[in-house]
Protein backbone atom coordinates (compact mmCIF):
# COMPACT_ATOMS: atom_id res chain seq x y z
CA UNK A 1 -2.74 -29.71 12.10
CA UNK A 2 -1.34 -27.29 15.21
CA UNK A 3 1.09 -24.50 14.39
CA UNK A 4 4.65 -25.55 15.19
CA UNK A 5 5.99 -23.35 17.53
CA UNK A 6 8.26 -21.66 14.74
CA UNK A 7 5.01 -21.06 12.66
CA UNK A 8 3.09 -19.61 15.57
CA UNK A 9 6.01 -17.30 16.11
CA UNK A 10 6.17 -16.09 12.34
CA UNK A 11 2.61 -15.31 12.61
CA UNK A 12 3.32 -13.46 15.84
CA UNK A 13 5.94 -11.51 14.08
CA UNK A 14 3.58 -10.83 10.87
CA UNK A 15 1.15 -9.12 12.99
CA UNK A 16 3.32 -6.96 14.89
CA UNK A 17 5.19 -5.93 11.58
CA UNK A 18 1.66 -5.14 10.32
CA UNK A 19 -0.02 -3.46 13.36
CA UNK A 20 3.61 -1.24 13.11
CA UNK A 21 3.39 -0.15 9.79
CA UNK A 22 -0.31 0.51 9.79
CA UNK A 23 -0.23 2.28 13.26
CA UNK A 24 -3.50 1.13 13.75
CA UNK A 25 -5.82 -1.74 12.02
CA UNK A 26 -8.97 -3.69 12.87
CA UNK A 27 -9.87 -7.17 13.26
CA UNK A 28 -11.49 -7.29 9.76
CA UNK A 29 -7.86 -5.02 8.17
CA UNK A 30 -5.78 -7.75 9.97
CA UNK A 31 -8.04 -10.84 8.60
CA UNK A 32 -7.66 -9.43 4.79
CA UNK A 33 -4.35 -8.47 5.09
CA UNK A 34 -2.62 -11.68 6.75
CA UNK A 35 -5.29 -14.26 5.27
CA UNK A 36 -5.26 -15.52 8.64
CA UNK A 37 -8.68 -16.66 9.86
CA UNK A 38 -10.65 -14.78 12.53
CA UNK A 39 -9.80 -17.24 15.02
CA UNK A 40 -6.31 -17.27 14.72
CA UNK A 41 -5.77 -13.47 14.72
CA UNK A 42 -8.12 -13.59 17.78
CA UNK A 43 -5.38 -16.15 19.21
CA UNK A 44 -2.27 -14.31 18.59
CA UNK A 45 -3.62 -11.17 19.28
CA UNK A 46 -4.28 -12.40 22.76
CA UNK A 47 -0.79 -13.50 23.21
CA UNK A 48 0.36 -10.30 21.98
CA UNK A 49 -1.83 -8.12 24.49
CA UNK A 50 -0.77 -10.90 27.14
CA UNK A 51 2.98 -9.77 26.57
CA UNK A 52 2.01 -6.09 26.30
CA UNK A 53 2.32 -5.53 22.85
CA UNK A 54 -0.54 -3.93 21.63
CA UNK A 55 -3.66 -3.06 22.71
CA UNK A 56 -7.07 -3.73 21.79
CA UNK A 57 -9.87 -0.55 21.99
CA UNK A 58 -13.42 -1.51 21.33
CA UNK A 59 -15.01 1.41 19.22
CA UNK A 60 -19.05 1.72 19.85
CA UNK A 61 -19.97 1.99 16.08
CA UNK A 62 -22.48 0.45 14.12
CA UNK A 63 -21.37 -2.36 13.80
CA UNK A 64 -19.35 -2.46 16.82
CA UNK A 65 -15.20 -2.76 15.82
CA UNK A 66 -11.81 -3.39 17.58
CA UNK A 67 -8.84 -1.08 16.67
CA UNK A 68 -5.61 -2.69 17.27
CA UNK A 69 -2.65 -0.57 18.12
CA UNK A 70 1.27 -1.12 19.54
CA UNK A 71 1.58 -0.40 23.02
CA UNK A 72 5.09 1.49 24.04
CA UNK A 73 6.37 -1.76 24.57
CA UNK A 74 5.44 -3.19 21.05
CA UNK A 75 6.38 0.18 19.75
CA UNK A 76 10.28 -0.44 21.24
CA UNK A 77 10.05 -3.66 20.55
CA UNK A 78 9.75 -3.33 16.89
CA UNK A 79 11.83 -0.20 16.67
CA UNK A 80 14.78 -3.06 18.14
CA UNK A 81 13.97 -5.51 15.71
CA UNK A 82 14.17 -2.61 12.73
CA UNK A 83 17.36 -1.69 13.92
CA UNK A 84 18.70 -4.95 14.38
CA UNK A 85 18.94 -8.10 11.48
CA UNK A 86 15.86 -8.19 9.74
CA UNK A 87 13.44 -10.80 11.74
CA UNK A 88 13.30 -12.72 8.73
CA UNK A 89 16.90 -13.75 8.90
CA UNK A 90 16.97 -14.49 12.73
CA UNK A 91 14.09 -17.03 12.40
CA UNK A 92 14.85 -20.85 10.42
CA UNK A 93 13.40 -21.43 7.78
C-alpha cells in the first residue's frame, strides 16, 4: 500500500533529523539506521535534494558509495525546527 502523505512526510522528517545529527551518512548508514528499504531512501532522498536539502557526493571507492550531507538550506532548516516545537508534536498522529 502507498505512503499517505502524512507517512511520506514523517519519513522525510526522519531522514533529515538523521542526516543532521550524523553530519554525514551513506546510503547503506541510512538503510540500517531507518529500516527503510533502499528504494524508499532513494525516493525521499530525491525529494529532499529536489527541495535543496541535502546533497548527495558520489565517493570513487571500491565499492563505489554516496555520502549524504545537509545543504545550508537543510542545515537552517533543521536548526528552525530545533528551535521551534519539536516536529513530533506539529505532525498528527
Amino acid at each position: 500500500m502507498p505512503d499517505t502523505l502524512l507517512t511520506h512526510i514523517k519519513k522525510l522528517i526522519t531522514l533529515l533529523k538523521l542526516i543532521y545529527s550524523s553530519k554525514s551518512l551513506s546510503i547503506t548508514d541510512i538503510v540500517n539506521e531507518t529500516g527503510f528499504n533502499r528504494s524508499q531512501v532513494y525516493t525521499l532522498l530525491e525529494v529532499l535534494e529536489k527541495l535543496g536539502l541535502i546533497k548527495r557526493e558520489r565517493i570513487r571507492t571500491v565499492p563505489p558509495r554516496t555520502i549524504v550531507t545537509l545543504t545550508d538550506k537543510g542545515s537552517n532548516f533543521m536548526k528552525c525546527i530545533e528551535q521551534s516545537n519539536d516536529i513530533d508534536t506539529l505532525l498528527p498522529k
